[in-house]
C-alpha atoms as a PDB file:
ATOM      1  CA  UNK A   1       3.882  -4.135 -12.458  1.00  0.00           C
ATOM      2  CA  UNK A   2       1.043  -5.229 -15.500  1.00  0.00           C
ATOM      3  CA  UNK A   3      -1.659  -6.434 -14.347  1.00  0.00           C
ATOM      4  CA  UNK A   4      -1.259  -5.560 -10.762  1.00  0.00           C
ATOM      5  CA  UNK A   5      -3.769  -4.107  -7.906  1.00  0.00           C
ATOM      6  CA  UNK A   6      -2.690  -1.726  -5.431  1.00  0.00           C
ATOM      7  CA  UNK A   7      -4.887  -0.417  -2.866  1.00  0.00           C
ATOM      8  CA  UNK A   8      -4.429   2.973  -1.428  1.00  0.00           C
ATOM      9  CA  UNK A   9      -5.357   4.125   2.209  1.00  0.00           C
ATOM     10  CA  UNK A  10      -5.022   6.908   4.524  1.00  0.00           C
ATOM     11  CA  UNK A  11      -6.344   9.332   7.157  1.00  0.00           C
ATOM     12  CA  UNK A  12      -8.910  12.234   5.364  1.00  0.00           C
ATOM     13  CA  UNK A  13      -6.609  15.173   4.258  1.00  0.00           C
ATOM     14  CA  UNK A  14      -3.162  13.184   3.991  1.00  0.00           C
ATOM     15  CA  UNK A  15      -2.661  13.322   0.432  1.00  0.00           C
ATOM     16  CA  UNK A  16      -3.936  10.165  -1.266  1.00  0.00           C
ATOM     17  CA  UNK A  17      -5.562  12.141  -4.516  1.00  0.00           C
ATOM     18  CA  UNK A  18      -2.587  14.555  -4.790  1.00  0.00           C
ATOM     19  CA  UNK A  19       0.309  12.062  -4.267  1.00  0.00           C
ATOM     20  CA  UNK A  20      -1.198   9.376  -6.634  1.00  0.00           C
ATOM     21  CA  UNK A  21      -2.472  12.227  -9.803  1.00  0.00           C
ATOM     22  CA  UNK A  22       1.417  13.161  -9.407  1.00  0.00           C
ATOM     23  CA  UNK A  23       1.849   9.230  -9.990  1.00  0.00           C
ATOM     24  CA  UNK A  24      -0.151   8.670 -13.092  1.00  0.00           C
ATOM     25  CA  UNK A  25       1.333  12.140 -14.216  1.00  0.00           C
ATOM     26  CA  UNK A  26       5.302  11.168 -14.102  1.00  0.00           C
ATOM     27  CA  UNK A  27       4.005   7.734 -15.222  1.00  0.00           C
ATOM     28  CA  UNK A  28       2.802   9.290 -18.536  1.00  0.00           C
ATOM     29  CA  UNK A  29       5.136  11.808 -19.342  1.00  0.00           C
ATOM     30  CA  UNK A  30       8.468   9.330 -18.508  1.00  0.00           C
ATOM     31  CA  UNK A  31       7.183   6.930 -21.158  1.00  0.00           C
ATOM     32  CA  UNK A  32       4.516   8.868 -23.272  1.00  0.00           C
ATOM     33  CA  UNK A  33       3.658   5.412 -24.838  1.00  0.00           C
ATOM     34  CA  UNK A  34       1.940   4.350 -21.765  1.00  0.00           C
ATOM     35  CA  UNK A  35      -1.937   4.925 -21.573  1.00  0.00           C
ATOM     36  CA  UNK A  36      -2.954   6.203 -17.971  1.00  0.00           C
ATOM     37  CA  UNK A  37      -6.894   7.359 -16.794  1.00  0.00           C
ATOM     38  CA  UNK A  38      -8.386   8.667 -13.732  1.00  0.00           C
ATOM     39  CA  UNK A  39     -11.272   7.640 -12.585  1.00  0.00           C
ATOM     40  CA  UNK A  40     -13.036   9.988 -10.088  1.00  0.00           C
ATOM     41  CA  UNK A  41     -16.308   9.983  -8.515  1.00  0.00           C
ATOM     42  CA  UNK A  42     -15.711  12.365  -5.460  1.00  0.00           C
ATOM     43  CA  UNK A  43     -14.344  15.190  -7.376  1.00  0.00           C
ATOM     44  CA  UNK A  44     -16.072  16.762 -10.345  1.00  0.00           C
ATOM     45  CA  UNK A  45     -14.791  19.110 -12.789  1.00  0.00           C
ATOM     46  CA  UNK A  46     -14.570  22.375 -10.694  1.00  0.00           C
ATOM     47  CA  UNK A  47     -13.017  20.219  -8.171  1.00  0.00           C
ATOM     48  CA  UNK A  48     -10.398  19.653 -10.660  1.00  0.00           C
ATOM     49  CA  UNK A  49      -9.868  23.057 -11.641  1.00  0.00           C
ATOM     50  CA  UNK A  50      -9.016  24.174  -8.384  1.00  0.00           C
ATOM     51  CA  UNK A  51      -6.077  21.726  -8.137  1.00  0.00           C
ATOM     52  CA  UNK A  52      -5.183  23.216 -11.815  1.00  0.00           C
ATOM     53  CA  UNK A  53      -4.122  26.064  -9.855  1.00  0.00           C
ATOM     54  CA  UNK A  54      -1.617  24.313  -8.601  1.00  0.00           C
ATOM     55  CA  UNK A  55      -0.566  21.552 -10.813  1.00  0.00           C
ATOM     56  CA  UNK A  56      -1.460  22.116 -14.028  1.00  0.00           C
ATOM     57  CA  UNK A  57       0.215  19.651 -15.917  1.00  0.00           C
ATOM     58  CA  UNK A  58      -2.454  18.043 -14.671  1.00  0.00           C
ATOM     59  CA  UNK A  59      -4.615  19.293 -17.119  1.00  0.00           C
ATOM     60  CA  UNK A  60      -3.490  16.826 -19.819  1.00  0.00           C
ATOM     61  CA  UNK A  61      -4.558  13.703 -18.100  1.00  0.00           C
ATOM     62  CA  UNK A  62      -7.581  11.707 -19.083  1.00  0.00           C
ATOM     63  CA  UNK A  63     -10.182  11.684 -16.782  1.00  0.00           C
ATOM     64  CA  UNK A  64     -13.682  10.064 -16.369  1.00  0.00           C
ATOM     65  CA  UNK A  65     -16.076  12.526 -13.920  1.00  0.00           C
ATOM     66  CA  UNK A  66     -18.645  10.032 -12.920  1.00  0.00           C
ATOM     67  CA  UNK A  67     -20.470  12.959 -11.946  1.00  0.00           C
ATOM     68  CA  UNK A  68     -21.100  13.931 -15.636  1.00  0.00           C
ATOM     69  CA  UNK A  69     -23.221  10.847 -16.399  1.00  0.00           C
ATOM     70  CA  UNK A  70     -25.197  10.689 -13.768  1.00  0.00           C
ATOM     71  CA  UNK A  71     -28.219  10.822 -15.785  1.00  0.00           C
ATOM     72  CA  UNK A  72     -26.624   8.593 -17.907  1.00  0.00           C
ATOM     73  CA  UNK A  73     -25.502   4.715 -16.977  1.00  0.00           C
ATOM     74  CA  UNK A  74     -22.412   5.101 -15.695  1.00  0.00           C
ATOM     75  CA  UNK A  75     -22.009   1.243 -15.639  1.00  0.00           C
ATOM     76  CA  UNK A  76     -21.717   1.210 -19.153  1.00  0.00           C
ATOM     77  CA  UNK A  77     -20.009   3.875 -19.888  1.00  0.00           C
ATOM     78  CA  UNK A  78     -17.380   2.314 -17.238  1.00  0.00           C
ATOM     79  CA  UNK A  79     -17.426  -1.262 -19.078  1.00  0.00           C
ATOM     80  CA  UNK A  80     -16.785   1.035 -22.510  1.00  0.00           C
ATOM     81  CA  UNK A  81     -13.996   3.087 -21.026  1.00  0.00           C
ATOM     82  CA  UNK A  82     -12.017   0.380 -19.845  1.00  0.00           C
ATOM     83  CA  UNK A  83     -12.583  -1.458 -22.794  1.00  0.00           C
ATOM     84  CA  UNK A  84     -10.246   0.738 -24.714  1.00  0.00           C
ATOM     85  CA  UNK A  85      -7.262  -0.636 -22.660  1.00  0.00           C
ATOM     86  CA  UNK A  86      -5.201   1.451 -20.220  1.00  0.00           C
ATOM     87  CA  UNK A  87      -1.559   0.518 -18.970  1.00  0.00           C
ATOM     88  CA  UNK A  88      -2.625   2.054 -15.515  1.00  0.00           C
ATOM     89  CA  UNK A  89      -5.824   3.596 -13.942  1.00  0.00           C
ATOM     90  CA  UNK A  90      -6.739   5.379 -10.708  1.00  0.00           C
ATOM     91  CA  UNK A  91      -9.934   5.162  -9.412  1.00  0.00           C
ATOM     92  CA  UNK A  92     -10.757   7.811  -6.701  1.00  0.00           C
ATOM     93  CA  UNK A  93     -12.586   6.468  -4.804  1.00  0.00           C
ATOM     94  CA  UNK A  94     -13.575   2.431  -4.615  1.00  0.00           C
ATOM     95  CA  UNK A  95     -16.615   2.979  -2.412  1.00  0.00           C
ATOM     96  CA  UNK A  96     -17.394   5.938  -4.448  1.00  0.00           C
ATOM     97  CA  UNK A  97     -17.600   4.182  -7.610  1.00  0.00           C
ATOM     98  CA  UNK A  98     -19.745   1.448  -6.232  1.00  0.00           C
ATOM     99  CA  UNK A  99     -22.118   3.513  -4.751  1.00  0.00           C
ATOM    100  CA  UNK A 100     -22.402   5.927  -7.933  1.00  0.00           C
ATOM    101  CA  UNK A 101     -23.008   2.633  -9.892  1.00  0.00           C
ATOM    102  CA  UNK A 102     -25.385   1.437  -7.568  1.00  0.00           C
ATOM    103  CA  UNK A 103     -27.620   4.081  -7.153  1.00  0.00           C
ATOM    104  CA  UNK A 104     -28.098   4.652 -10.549  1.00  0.00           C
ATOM    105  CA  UNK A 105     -28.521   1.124 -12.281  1.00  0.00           C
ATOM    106  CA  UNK A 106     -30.733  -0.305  -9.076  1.00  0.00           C
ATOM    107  CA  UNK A 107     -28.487  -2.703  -8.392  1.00  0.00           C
ATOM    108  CA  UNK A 108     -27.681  -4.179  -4.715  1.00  0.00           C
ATOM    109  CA  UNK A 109     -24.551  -3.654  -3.431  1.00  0.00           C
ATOM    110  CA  UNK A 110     -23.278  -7.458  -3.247  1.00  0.00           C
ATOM    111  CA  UNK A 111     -24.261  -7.101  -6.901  1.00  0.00           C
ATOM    112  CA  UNK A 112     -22.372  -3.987  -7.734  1.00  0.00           C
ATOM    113  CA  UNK A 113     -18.964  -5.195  -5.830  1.00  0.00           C
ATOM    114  CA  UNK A 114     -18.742  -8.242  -7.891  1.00  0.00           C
ATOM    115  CA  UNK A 115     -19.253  -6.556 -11.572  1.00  0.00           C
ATOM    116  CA  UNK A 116     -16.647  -3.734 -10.485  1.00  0.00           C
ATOM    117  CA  UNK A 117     -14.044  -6.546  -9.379  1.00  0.00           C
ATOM    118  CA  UNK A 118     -14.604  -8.598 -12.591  1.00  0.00           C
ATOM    119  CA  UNK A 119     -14.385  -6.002 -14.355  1.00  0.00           C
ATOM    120  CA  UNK A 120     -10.865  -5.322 -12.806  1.00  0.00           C
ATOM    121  CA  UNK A 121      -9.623  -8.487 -13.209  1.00  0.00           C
ATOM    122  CA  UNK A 122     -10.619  -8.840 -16.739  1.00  0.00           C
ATOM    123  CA  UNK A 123      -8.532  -5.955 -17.797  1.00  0.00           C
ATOM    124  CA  UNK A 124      -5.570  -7.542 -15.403  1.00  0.00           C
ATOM    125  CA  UNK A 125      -6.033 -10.290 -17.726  1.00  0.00           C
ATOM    126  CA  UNK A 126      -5.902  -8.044 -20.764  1.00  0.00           C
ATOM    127  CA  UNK A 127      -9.310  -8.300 -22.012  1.00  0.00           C
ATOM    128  CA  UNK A 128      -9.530  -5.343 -23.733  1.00  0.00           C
ATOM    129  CA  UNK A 129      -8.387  -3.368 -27.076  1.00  0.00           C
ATOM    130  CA  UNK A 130      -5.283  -2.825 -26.854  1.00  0.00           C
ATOM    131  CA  UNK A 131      -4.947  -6.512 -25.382  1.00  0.00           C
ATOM    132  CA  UNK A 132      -2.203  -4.566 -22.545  1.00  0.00           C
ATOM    133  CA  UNK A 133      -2.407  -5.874 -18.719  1.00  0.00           C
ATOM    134  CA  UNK A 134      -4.031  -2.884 -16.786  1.00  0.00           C
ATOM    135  CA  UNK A 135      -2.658  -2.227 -13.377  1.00  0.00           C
ATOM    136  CA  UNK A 136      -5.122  -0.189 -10.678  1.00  0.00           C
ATOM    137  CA  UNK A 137      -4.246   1.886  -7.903  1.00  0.00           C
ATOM    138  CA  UNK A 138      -7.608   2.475  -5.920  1.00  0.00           C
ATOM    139  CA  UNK A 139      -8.073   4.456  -3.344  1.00  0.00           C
ATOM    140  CA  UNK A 140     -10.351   3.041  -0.615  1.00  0.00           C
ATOM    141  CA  UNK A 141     -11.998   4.794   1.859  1.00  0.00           C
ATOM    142  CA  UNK A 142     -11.423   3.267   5.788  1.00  0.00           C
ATOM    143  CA  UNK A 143     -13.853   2.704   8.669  1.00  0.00           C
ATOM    144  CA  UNK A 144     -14.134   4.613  11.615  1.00  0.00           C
ATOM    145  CA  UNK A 145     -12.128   1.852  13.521  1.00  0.00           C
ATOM    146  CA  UNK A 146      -9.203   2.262  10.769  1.00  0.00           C
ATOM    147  CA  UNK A 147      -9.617  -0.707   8.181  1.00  0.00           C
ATOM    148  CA  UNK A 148     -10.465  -0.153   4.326  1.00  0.00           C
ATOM    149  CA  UNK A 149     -14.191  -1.085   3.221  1.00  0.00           C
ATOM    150  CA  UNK A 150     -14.013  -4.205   0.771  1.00  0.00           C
ATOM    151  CA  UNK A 151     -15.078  -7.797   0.772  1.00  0.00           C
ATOM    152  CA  UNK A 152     -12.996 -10.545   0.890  1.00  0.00           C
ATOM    153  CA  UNK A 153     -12.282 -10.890  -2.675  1.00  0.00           C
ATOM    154  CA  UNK A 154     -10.579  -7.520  -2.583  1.00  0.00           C
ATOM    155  CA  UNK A 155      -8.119  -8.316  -0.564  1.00  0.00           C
ATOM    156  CA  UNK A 156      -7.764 -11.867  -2.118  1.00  0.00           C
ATOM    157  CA  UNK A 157      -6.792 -10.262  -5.556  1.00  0.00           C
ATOM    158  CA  UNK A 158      -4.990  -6.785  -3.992  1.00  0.00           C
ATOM    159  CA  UNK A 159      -1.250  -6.965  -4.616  1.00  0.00           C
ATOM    160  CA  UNK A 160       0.178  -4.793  -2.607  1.00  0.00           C
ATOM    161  CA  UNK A 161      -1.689  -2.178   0.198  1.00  0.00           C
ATOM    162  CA  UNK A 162      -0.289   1.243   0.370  1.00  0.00           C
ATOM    163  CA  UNK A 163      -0.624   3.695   3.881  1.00  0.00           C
ATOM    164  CA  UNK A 164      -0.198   7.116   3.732  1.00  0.00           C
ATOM    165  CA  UNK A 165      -0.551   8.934   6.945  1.00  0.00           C
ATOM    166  CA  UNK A 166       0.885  11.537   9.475  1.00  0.00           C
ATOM    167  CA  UNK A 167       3.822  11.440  11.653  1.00  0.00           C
ATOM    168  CA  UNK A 168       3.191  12.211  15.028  1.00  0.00           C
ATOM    169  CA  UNK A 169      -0.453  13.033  14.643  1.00  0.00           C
ATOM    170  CA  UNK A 170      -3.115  14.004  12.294  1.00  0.00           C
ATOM    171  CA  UNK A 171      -2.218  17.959  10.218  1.00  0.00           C
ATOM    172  CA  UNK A 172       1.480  17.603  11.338  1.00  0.00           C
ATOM    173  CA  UNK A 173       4.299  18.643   8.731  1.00  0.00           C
ATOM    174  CA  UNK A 174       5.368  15.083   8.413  1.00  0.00           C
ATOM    175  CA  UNK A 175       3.342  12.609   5.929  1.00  0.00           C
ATOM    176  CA  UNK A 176       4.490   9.257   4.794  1.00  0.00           C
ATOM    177  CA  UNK A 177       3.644   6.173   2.316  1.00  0.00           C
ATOM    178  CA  UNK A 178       4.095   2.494   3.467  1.00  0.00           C
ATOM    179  CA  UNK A 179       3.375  -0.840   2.229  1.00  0.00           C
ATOM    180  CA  UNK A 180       1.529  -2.777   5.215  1.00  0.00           C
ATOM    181  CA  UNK A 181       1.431  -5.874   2.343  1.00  0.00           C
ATOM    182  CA  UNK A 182       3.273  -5.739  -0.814  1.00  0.00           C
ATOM    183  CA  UNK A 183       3.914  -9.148  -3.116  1.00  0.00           C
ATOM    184  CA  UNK A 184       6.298  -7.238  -5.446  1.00  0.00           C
ATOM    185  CA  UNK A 185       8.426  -5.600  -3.004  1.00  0.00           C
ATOM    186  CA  UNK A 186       9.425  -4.375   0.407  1.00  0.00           C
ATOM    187  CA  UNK A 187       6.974  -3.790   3.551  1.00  0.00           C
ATOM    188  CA  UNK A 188       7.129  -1.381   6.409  1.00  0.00           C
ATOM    189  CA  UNK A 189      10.104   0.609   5.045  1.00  0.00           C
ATOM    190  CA  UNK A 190       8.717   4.666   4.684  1.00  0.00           C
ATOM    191  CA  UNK A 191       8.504   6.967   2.288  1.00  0.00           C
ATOM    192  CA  UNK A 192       8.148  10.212   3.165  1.00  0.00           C
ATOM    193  CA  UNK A 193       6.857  13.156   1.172  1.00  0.00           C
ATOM    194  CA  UNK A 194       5.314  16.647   1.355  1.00  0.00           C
ATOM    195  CA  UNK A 195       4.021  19.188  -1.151  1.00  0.00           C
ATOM    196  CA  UNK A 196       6.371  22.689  -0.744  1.00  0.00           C
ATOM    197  CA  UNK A 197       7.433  21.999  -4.334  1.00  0.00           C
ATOM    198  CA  UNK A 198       4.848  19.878  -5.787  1.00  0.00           C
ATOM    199  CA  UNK A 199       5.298  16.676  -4.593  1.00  0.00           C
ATOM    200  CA  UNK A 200       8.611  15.752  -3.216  1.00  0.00           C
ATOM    201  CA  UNK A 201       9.915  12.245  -2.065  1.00  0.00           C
ATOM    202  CA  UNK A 202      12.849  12.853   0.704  1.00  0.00           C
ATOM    203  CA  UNK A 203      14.636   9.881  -1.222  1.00  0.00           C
ATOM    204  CA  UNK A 204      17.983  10.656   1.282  1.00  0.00           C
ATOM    205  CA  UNK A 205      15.322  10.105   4.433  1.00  0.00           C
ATOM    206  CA  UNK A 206      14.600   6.818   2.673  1.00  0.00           C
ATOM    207  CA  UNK A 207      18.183   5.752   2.406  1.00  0.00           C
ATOM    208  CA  UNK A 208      19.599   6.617   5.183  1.00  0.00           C
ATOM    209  CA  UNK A 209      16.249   4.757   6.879  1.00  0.00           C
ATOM    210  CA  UNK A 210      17.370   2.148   4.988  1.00  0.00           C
ATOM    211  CA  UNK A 211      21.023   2.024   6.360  1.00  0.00           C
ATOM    212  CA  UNK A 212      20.202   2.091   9.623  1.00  0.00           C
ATOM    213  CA  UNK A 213      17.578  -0.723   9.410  1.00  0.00           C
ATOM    214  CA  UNK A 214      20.789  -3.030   7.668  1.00  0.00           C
ATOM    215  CA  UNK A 215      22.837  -1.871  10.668  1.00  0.00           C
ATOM    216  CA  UNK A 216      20.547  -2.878  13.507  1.00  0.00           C
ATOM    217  CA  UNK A 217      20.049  -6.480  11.850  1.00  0.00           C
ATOM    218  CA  UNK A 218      23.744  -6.822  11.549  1.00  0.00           C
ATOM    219  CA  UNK A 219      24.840  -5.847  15.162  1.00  0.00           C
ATOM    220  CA  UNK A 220      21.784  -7.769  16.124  1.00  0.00           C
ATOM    221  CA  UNK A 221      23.099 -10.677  14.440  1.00  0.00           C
ATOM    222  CA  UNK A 222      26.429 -10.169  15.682  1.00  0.00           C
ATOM    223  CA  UNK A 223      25.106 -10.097  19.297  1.00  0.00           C
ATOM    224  CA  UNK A 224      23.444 -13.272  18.053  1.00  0.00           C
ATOM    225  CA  UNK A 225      26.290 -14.746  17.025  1.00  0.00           C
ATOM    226  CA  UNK A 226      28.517 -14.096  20.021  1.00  0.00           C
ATOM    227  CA  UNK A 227      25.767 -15.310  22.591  1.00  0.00           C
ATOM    228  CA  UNK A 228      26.257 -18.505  21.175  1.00  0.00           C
ATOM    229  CA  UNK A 229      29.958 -18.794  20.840  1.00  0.00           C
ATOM    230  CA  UNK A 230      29.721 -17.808  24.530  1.00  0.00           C
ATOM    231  CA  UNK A 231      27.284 -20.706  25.306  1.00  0.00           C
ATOM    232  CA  UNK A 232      29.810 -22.854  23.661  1.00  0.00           C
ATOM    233  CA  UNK A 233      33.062 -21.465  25.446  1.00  0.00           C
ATOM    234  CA  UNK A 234      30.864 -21.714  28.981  1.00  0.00           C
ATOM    235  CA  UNK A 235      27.846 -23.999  28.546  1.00  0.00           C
ATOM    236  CA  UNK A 236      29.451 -27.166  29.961  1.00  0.00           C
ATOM    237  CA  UNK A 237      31.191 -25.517  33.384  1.00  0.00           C
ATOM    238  CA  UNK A 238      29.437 -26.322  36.244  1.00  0.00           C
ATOM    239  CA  UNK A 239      27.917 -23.632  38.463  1.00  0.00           C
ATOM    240  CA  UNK A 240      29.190 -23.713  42.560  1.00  0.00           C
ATOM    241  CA  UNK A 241      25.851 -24.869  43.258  1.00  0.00           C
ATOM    242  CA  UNK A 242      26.199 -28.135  41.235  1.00  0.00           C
ATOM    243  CA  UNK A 243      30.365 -28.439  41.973  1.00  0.00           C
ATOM    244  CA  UNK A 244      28.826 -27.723  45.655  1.00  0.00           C
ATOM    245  CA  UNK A 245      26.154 -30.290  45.746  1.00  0.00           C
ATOM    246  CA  UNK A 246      28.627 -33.041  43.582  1.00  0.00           C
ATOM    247  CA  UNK A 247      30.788 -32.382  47.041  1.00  0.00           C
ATOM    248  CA  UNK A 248      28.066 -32.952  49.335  1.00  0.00           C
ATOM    249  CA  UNK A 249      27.164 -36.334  47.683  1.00  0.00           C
ATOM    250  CA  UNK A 250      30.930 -37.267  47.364  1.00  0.00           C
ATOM    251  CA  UNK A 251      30.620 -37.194  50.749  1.00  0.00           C
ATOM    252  CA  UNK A 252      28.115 -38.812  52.031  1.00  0.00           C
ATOM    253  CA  UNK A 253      29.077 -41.790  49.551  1.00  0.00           C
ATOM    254  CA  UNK A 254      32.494 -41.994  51.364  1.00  0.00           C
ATOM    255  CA  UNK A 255      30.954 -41.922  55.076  1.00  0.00           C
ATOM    256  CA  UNK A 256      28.614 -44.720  53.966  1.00  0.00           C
ATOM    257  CA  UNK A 257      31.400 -46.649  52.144  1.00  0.00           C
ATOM    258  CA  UNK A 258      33.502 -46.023  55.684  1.00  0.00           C
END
């Protein structure tokens, strides 16, 4: 959606760069009239070309190397990029970017966070040439213990936080995307994909997921639902404990009456 901030996370080899360039790519060339830029400060130029082997079409996709203006001020040239106006960016990586601006302008990193996330929001907000409502996808690098890197304003203003990892262990054939937090949409439902023909989506894995998911909540609400009518039927007949004991005290009423 416009204006929009989704976070992208995952285990080191999973996919996050390849899925997500396949992203901005069908983005593009479904409606040409949308304006889409990568950002990248991990992977330079020759980094590129080596995934040109493979998907070429990536070729025609604009992208900012941070590594080119290194000598440069990569803050501004940032602030002047964006400023253009961009119906969807991708920033590879968050951490990456910081740290590239940080190093080079001397700023602190407290600093550096706060001019990168206002940034963001301002072009959310449509502060910028062509006055459109930017959406990010950022991918964010995670801790050893398994969260993302960020400070709390982050995750205030991230709209939905994507997953992509391995099923049934790091390197195995099956790899998946899932939102752990999503405020347009659907959490914890998985989408899984691999790259034997460019990038596929098993879209019939994802129905059929789907299905069964609807079934379980309906028999579990039918189990649910008959619990209680039994509880109703049975609820009020005494056990032969009580009818037992209601004897017991019947009796000793009527030997004390006698």
């Amino acid at each position: 959606m416009p204006g929009s901030n989704i976070m992208a996370a995952g285990a080191p080899g999973v996919g996050k760069t390849t899925v997500l360039l396949e992203l901005l790519h069908k983005v593009h060339a479904t409606n040409p009239e949308k304006k889409v830029l990568f950002i990248s400060a991990e992977m330079n130029q020759l980094d590129m070309a080596r995934y040109l082997k493979r998907f070429p079409h990536w070729g025609q996709l604009p992208i900012l190397f941070l590594s080119d203006y290194t000598d440069q001020n990569p803050q501004a040239i940032i602030e002047s990029t964006l400023k253009q106006g961009w119906d969807l960016v991708l920033t590879d990586s968050y951490t990456e970017v910081n740290d590239t601006v940080k190093e080079e302008c001397n700023l602190t990193r407290s600093k550096t966070e706060k001019w990168f996330l206002d940034l963001m929001i301002a072009q959310n907000q449509g502060k910028n040439k062509r006055k459109v409502y930017t959406t990010f996808v950022t991918i964010l690098q995670l801790s050893k213990g398994g969260t993302f890197v960020g400070s709390n304003k982050l995750k205030h203003m991230t709209t939905a936080m994507m997953e992509l990892n391995w099923k049934g262990g790091e390197n195995s054939a099956q790899r998946y995307m899932e939102f752990s937090k999503n405020r347009l949409g659907q959490v914890g439902q998985k989408m899984f994909f691999n790259f034997e023909n460019g990038v596929t989506f098993d879209q019939a894995r994802y129905q059929r997921d789907l299905l069964n998911e609807s079934m379980l909540a309906e028999e579990r609400q039918k189990l649910e639902n008959e619990e209680g009518a039994f509880d109703a039927l049975f609820g009020e007949l005494k056990t032969e404990a009580q009818l037992a004991e209601e004897e017991a005290i019947a009796d000793i009423n009527a030997q004390v009456e006698a």
